[in-house]
Structures are given as structure tokens and as C-alpha cells.
Protein backbone atom coordinates (compact mmCIF):
# COMPACT_ATOMS: atom_id res chain seq x y z
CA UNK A 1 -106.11 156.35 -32.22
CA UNK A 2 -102.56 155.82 -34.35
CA UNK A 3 -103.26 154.10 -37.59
CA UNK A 4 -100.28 151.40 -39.17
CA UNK A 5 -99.53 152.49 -42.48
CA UNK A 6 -97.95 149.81 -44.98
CA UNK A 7 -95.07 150.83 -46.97
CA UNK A 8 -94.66 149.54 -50.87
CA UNK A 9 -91.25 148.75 -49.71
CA UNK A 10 -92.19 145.32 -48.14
CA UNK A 11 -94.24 143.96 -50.96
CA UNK A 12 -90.62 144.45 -52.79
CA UNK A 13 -88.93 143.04 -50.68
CA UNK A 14 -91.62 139.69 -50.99
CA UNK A 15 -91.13 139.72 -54.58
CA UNK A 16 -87.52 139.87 -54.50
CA UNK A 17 -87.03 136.95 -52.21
CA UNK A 18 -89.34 134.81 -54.11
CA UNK A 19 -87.05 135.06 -57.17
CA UNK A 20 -86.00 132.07 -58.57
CA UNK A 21 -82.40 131.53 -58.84
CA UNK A 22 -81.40 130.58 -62.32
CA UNK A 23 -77.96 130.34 -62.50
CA UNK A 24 -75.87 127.83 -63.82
CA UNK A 25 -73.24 125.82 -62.12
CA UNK A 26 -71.07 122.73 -63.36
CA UNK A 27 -69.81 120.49 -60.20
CA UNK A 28 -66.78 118.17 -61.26
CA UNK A 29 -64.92 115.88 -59.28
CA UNK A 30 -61.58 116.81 -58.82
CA UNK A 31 -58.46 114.35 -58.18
CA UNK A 32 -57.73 113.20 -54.39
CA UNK A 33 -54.75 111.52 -53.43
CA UNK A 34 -54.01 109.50 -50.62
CA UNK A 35 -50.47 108.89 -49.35
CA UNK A 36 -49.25 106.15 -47.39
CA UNK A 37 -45.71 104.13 -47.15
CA UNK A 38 -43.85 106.87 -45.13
CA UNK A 39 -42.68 106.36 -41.45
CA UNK A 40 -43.49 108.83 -38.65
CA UNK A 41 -39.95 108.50 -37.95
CA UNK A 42 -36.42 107.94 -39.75
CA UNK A 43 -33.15 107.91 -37.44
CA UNK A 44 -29.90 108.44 -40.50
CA UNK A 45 -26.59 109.48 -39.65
CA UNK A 46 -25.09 112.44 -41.47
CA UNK A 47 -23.19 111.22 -44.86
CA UNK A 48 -25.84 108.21 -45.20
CA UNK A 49 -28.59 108.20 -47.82
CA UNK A 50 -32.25 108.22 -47.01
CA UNK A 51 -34.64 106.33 -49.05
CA UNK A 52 -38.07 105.96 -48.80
CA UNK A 53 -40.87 104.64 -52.00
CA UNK A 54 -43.98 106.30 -50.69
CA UNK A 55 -47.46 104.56 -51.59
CA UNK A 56 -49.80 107.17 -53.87
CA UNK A 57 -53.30 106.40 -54.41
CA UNK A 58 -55.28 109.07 -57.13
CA UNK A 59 -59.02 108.96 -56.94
CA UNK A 60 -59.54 109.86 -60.85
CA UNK A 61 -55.96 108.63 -62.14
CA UNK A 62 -53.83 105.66 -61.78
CA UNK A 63 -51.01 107.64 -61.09
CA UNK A 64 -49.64 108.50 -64.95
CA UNK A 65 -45.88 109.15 -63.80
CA UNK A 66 -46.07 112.62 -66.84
CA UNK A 67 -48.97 113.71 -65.45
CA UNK A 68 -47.73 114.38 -61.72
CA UNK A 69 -44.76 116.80 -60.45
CA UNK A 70 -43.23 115.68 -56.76
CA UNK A 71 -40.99 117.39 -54.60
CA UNK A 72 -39.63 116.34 -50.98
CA UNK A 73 -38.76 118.91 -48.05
CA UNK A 74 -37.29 118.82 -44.96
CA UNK A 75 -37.98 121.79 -42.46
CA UNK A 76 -36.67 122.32 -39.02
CA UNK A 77 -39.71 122.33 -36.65
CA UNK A 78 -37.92 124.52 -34.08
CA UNK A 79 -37.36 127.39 -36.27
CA UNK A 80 -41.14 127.83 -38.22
CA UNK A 81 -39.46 130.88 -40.09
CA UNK A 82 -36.95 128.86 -41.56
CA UNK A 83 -37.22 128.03 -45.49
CA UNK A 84 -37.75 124.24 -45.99
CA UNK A 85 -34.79 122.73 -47.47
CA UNK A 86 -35.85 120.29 -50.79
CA UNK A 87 -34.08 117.31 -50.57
CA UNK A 88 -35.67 115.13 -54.13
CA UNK A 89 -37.99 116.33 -56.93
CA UNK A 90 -38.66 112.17 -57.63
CA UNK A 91 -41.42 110.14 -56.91
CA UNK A 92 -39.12 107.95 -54.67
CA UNK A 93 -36.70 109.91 -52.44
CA UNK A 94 -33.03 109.13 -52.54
CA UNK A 95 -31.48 111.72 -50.32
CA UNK A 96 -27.50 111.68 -49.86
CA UNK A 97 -27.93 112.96 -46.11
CA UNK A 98 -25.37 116.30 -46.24
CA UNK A 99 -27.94 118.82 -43.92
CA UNK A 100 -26.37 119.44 -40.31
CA UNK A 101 -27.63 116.96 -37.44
CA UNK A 102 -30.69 117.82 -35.91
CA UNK A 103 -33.95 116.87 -36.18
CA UNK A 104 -36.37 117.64 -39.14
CA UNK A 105 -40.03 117.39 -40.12
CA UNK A 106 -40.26 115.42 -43.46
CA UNK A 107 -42.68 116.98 -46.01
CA UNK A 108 -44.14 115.22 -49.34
CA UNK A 109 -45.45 117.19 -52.43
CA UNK A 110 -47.76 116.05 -55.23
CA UNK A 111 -48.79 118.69 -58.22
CA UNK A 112 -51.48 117.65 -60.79
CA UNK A 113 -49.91 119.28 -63.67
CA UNK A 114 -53.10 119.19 -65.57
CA UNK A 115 -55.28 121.46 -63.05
CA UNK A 116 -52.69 122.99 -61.10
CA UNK A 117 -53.60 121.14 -57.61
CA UNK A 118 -51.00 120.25 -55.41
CA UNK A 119 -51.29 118.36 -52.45
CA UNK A 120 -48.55 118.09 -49.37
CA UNK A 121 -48.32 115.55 -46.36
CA UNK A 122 -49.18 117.14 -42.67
CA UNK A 123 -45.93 117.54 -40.54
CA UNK A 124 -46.06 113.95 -39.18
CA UNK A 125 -43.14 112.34 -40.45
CA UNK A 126 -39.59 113.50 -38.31
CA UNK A 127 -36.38 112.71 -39.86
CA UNK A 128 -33.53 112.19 -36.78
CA UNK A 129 -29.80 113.67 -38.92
CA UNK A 130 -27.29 112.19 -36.25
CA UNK A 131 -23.84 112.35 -35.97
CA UNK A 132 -21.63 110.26 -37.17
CA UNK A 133 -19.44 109.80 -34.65
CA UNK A 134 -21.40 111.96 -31.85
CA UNK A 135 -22.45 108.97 -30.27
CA UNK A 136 -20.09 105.55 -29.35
CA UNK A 137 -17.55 104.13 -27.27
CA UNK A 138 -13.75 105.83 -28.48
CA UNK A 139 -10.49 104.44 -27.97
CA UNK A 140 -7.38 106.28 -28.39
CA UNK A 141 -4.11 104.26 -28.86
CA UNK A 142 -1.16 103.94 -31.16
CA UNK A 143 -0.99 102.55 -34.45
CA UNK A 144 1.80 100.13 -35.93
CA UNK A 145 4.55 103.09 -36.22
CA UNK A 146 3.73 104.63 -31.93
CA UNK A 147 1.51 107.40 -33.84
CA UNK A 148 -1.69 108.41 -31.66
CA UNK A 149 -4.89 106.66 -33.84
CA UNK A 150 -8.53 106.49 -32.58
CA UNK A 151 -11.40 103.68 -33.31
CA UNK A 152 -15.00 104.03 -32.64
CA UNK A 153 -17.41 102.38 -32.20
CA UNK A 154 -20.26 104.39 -33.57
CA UNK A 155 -23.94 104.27 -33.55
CA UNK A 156 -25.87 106.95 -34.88
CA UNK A 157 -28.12 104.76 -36.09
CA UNK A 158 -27.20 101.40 -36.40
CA UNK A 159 -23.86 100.12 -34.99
CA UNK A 160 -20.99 100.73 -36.93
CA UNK A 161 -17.03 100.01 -36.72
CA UNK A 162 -14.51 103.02 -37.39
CA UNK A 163 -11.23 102.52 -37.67
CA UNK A 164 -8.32 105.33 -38.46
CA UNK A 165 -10.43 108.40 -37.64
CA UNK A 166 -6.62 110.62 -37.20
CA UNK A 167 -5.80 108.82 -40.60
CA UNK A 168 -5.67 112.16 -43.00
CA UNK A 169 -8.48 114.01 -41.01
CA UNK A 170 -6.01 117.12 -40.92
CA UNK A 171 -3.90 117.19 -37.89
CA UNK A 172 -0.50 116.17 -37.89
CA UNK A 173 0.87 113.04 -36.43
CA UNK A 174 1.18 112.64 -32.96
CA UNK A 175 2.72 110.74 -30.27
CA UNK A 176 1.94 109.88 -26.56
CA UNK A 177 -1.85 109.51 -27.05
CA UNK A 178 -3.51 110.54 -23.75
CA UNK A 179 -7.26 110.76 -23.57
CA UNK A 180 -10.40 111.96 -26.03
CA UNK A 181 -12.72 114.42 -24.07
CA UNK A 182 -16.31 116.16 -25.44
CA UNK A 183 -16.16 119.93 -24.24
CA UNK A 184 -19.37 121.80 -25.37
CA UNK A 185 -22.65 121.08 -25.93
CA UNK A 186 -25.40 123.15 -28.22
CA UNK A 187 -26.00 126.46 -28.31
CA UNK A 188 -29.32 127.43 -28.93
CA UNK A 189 -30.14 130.57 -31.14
CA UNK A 190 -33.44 130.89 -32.79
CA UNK A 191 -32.88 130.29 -36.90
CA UNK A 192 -29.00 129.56 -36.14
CA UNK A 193 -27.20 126.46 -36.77
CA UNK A 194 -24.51 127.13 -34.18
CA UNK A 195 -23.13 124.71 -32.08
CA UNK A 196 -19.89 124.81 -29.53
CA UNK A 197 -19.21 120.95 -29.86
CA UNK A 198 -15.57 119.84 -29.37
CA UNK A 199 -14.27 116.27 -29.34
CA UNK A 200 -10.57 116.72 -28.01
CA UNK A 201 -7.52 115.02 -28.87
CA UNK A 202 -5.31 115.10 -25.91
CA UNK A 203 -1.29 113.47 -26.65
CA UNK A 204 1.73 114.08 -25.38
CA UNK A 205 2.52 116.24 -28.66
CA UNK A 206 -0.62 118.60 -28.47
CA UNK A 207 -4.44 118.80 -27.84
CA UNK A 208 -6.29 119.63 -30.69
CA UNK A 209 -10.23 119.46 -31.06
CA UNK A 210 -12.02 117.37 -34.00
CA UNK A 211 -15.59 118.10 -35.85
CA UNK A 212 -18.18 115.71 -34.87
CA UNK A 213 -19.67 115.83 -37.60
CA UNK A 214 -16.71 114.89 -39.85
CA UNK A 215 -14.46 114.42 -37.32
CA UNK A 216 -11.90 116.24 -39.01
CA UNK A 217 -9.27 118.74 -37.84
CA UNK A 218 -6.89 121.38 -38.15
CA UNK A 219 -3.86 122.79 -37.08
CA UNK A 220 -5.11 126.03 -36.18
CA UNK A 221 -7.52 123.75 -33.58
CA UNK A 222 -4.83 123.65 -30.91
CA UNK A 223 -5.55 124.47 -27.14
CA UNK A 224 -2.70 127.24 -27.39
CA UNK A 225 -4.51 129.13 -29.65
CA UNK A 226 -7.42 129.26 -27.78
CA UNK A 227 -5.56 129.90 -24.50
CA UNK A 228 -5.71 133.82 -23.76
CA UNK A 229 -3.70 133.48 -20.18
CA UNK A 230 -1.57 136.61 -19.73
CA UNK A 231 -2.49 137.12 -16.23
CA UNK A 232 1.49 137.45 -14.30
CA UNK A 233 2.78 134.32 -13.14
CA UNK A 234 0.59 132.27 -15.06
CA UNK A 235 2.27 128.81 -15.32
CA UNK A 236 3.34 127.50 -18.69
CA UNK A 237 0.74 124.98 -20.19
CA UNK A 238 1.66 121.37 -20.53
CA UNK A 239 -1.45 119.70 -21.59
CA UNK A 240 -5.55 119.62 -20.85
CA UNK A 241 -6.31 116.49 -18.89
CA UNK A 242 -9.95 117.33 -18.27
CA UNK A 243 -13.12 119.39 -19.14
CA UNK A 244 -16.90 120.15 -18.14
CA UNK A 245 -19.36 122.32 -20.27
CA UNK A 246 -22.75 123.60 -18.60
CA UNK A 247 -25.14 125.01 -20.81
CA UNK A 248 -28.69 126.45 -20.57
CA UNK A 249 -29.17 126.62 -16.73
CA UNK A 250 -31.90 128.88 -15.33
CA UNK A 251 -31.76 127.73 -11.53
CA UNK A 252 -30.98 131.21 -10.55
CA UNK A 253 -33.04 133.37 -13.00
CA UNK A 254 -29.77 133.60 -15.03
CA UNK A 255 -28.62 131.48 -18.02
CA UNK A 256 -25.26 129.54 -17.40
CA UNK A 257 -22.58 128.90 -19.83
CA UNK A 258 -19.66 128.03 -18.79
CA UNK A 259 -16.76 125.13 -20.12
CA UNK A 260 -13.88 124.52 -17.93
CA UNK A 261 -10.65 123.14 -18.71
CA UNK A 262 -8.31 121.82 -16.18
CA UNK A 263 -4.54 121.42 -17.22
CA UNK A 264 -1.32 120.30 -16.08
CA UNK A 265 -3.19 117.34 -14.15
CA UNK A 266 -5.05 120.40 -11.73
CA UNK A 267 -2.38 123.21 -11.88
CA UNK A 268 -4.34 125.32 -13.81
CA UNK A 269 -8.00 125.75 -14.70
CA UNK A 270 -9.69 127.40 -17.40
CA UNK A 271 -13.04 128.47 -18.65
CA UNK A 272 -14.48 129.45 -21.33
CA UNK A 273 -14.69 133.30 -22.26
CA UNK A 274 -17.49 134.29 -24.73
CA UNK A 275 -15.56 137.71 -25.21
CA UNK A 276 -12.45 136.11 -26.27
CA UNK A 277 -13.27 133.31 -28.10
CA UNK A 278 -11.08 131.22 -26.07
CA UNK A 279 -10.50 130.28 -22.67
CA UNK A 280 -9.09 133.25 -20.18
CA UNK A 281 -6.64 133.50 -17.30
CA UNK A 282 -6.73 130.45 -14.33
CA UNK A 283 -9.69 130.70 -12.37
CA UNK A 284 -8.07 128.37 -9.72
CA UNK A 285 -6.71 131.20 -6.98
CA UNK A 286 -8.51 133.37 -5.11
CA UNK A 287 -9.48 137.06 -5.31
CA UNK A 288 -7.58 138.03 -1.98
CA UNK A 289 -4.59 136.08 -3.16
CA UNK A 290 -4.55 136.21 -7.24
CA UNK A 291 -0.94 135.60 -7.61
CA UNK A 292 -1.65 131.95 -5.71
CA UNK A 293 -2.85 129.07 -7.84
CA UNK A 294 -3.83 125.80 -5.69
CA UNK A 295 -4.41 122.50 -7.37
CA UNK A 296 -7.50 120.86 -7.82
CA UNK A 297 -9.21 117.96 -8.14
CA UNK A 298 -10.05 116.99 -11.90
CA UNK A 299 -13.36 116.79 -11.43
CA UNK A 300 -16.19 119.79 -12.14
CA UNK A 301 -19.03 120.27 -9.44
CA UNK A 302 -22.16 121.65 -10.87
CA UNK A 303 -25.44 123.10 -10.03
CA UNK A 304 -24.90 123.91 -6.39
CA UNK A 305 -27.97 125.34 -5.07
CA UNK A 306 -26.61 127.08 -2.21
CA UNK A 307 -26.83 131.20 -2.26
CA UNK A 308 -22.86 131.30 -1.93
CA UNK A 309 -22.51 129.06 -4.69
CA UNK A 310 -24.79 130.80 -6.64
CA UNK A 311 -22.53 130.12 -10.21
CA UNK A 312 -23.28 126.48 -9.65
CA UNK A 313 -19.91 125.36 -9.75
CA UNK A 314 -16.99 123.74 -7.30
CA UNK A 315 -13.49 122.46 -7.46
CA UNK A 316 -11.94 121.11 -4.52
CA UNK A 317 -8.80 122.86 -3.55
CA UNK A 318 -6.23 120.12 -2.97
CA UNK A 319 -3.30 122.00 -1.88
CA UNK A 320 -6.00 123.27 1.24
CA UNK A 321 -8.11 120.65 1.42
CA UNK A 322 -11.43 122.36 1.29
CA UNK A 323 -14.21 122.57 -1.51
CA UNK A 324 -14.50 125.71 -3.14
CA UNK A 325 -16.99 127.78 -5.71
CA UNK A 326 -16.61 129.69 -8.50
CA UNK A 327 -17.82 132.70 -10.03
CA UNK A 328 -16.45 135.61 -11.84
CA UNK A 329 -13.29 134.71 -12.52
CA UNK A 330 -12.20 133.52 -9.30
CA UNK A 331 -13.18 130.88 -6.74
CA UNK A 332 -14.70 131.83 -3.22
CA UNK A 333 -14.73 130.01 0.40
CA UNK A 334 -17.78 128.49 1.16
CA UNK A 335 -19.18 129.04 4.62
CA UNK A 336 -20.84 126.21 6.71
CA UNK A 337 -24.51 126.44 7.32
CA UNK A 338 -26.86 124.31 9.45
CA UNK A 339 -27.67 121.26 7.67
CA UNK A 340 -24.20 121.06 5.48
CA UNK A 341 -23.64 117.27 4.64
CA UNK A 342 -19.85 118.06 6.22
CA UNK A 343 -17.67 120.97 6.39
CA UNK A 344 -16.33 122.79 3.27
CA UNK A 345 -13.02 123.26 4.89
CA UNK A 346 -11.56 119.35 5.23
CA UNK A 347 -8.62 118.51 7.90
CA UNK A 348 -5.32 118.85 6.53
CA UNK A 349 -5.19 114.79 6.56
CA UNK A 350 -8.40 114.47 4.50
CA UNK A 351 -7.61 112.97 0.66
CA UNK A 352 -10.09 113.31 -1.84
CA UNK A 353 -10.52 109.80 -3.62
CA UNK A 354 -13.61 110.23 -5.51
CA UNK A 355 -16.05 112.49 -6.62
CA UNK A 356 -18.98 113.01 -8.57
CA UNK A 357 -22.44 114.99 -8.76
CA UNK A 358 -25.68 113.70 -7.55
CA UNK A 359 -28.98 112.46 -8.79
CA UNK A 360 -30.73 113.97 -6.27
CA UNK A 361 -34.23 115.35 -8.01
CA UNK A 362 -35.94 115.92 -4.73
CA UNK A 363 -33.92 117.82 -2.75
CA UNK A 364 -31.70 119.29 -6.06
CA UNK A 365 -33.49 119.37 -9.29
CA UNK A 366 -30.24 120.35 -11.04
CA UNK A 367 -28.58 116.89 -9.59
């Protein structure tokens, strides 16, 4: 028969536990604060001034202005690695809006100087930086001595009335206006600011492209120096009369990124080339016949779904009457399949009046 033998060791281990615990502590309230008074959302336009008066409430204090430290932030929430920018070290925020468009989360900082606490507002509160002058109704016209001039009106936030916008913004003066044209849209890069956005200028003197933000220009912004055409028998340029961008489209496993210009009312077409920096040789000819440029319609047809339009772009070929895709440099014929709303390949009677893509989500999600 085993016997159970009792250690010493659990007697110690009785004693220990019934200990009484004699240290000391001091609990002492510390200082809470409460903020209230700031939107979940503020829509400014770049150049404008942001103000808000924020509402503090201190649980131990009743708010001694000496006693507190404050510090506002805006932070981009796309890009979590990026540093917060601080826009006011004031109780009351008074921010001359100069950070690039985009959207922002708005952060709030108290600091108890006396015990070092500091307390911040969640990411709640989004502040909208628009454009200026991304968003309106433009009209391009001449001024009292037949020099191009452009009004807006503008509403990146609340409706506004521009007048003069070619008045000193940098370019020279020009006569002839034409037409004002957006070519490029935002180009996403993780922690990058970097944005392809064009307004155009288009006059019988020269096209030149503006800032949207400022809306100023350059000389050096003229569509020659962007045009890299030394392909043989390339046309001389007379003017751009139209243009398409297409960013960001994965419909065939592939990002798209493409920005066409079409010149010399559909003598010549362009696109964009990232390589160059510029636009490249006519894209309007075929591959079998390179030295041949047709005329086309001014009008861009995206996001064809088809797998011989897999680029997602068409032009209509009005010197042949037929529609047409593009893709690498040159356009291709499109066959006919089963099911084709109408034949690619029009009768040489046919005249293209109008044109424009689809809002077809069901059968086309791209349109």
C-alpha cells in the first residue's frame, strides 16, 4: 500500500498567499476633455480659408487658455504612411487653404501642459480641398480688343463668378478662340501627389493647356511641344479640336491609360505616350498601310468588350466608312460576329451624324 507524503512546500505556499498586501497607492483624477463644434464634413476650394471654433469642455479646468497647447492636422486617408500636414497651432483654426485638392481627414490636438496629457479627435471629420476652377460651366470668347478670354462659372463649393481667367495667367494673347477641352484625369500612385490634369486652350493662334488648380499657364505648355510625330509623311499640325482620356480600366486584366487627341478636325489622331512624355506618331492608319491616314470622326469610343477590341477603344474611319479599334499604335478591322448590333464595315453612302458611348451596365459594365 503507497503512502501520500506532504511536502513543506505547500504550507509555504498557504502562507504566502495569505499575505496581506500593504502597499500604498494614490488614485487622482486626471483632466478629460470633450470636444464638440466640428463638422464631419467641410467642402473649401483651394485658395479659400477654413475656419472652424471648436467647442472644448475640461472635466477639472474651465479651459485656462495658458494652461492648454492645440495643434490642427490634416492627413490624407489614402496614403496612412503619409506625415500629417499641421495646418493651426490656435485654439480656433484659421487655415488659408494652399494643400493640393483632394480629400483629407481633419485631426484636433489638445496638450495639458501641466501633466503632459494630450488628447486628439478620432478620424471623423473629412475636409473636401476642391478645385477652383475644376468644376463649372466655361465659356471661351473674345474680349473688347478680339483677344481669346474665358469666364467661369465655378463651383467648388459654393457658386462663384470668374471673369478674365487668360488675363495675366501666363500665356500670351491670342486670337480666334476655338474651344476649352479637359484631357487627363488622376493618376493614382500610392504617397504621390501626381496628377495628368489638362484644361486646354484651343485658338486659332495655338493650344496651350492651363493648371486647374490655378489655372495658370505657360508658354512652354503648347501642343507642339508635346507632339513627338516624326513618323514620314506625317501631316503638318493645324490645331487639336478634340480629346478623350481613359484611366484605371481593368476589364481585361490590364490597366488602361490612354489620352487621345484628334487634330486638324480628324486628320490626325494622337495618344498619349508614357515613354515620351508627349503624344507620339498618328494612330489613325493602319498597320498594312502605315503611310495612309483616314479621317475620323471626333468622337472617342471606349470600353469595347469585344476580344478584337480588346484596347477598348474605336474611331470611325470616315474616309471608309467603317468603325475601327485601336491598339498598339495602330487601328485594326473589326470582324462581324453573330449578334453585332450592325456591321463594322458601313456602305459607302452611310454618314455618321452622331455618336456617343452607352450606359449599358447590364450587358457592358464599362458603358
Amino acid at each position: 500500500m503507497k503512502k501520500l507524503i506532504l511536502l513543506p512546500w505547500a504550507l509555504a505556499l498557504i502562507t504566502l498567499s495569505c499575505n496581506e498586501d500593504k502597499g500604498s497607492y494614490d488614485y487622482k483624477e486626471i483632466n478629460e476633455v470633450q470636444f464638440s463644434g466640428i463638422a464631419s464634413e467641410y467642402t473649401i476650394p483651394y485658395l479659400d480659408t477654413l475656419r472652424i471654433t471648436p467647442e472644448l469642455a475640461f472635466s477639472l479646468d474651465p479651459g485656462d487658455a495658458d494652461r492648454y497647447e492645440y495643434i490642427w492636422e490634416l492627413g490624407r486617408p489614402r496614403y496612412n504612411s503619409q506625415v500629417p500636414v499641421v495646418i493651426g497651432r490656435e485654439r480656433e483654426l484659421n487655415y488659408f487653404v494652399n494643400i493640393n485638392p483632394g480629400d483629407y481627414n481633419l485631426f484636433m490636438g489638445v496638450t495639458d501642459k501641466q501633466t503632459g496629457v494630450r488628447w486628439t479627435t478620432v478620424a471623423s471629420s473629412v475636409v473636401h480641398v476642391r478645385e477652383r476652377y475644376g468644376r463649372g460651366y466655361i465659356v471661351i470668347g473674345e474680349d473688347e480688343e478680339g483677344y481669346a478670354e474665358i469666364d467661369m462659372i465655378a463651383m467648388p463649393a459654393d457658386t462663384i463668378v470668374v471673369k478674365g481667367l487668360l488675363r495675366g495667367n501666363g500665356l500670351p494673347d491670342m486670337r480666334n478662340p476655338r474651344r476649352v477641352l479637359f484631357s487627363g484625369q488622376y493618376y493614382y500612385e500610392a504617397g504621390v501627389n501626381n496628377k495628368w490634369t489638362e484644361l486646354w486652350v484651343m485658338t486659332g493662334d495655338g493650344a496651350y493647356y492651363v493648371d486647374l488648380t490655378t489655372f495658370a499657364g505657360n508658354p512652354e505648355n503648347n501642343f507642339d511641344k508635346w507632339l513627338f510625330a516624326d513618323y514620314p509623311g506625317t501631316p503638318a499640325v493645324n490645331l487639336p479640336v478634340f480629346c478623350l482620356s481613359k484611366s484605371a480600366n481593368y476589364q481585361h486584366g490590364y490597366m488602361l491609360n490612354e489620352r487621345f487627341m484628334i487634330c486638324n478636325e480628324g486628320a490626325q489622331v494622337y495618344t498619349f505616350s508614357l515613354s515620351l512624355g508627349g503624344y507620339r506618331n498618328p494612330v489613325n492608319r493602319l498597320s498594312a498601310t502605315p503611310n495612309e491616314f483616314f479621317k475620323v470622326y471626333p468622337y472617342v469610343f471606349s470600353a469595347a468588350t469585344r476580344a478584337d477590341a480588346s484596347a477598348g477603344y474605336m474611331l470611325y474611319d470616315m474616309d471608309n466608312h467603317r468603325f475601327l479599334y485601336y491598339m498598339s499604335s495602330y487601328c485594326h478591322i473589326l470582324t462581324n460576329n453573330p449578334g453585332d448590333a450592325f456591321t463594322w464595315q458601313q456602305p459607302n453612302d452611310t454618314e455618321i451624324i452622331y455618336g456617343e458611348n452607352t450606359s449599358n451596365l447590364t450587358n457592358n459594365p464599362n458603358g
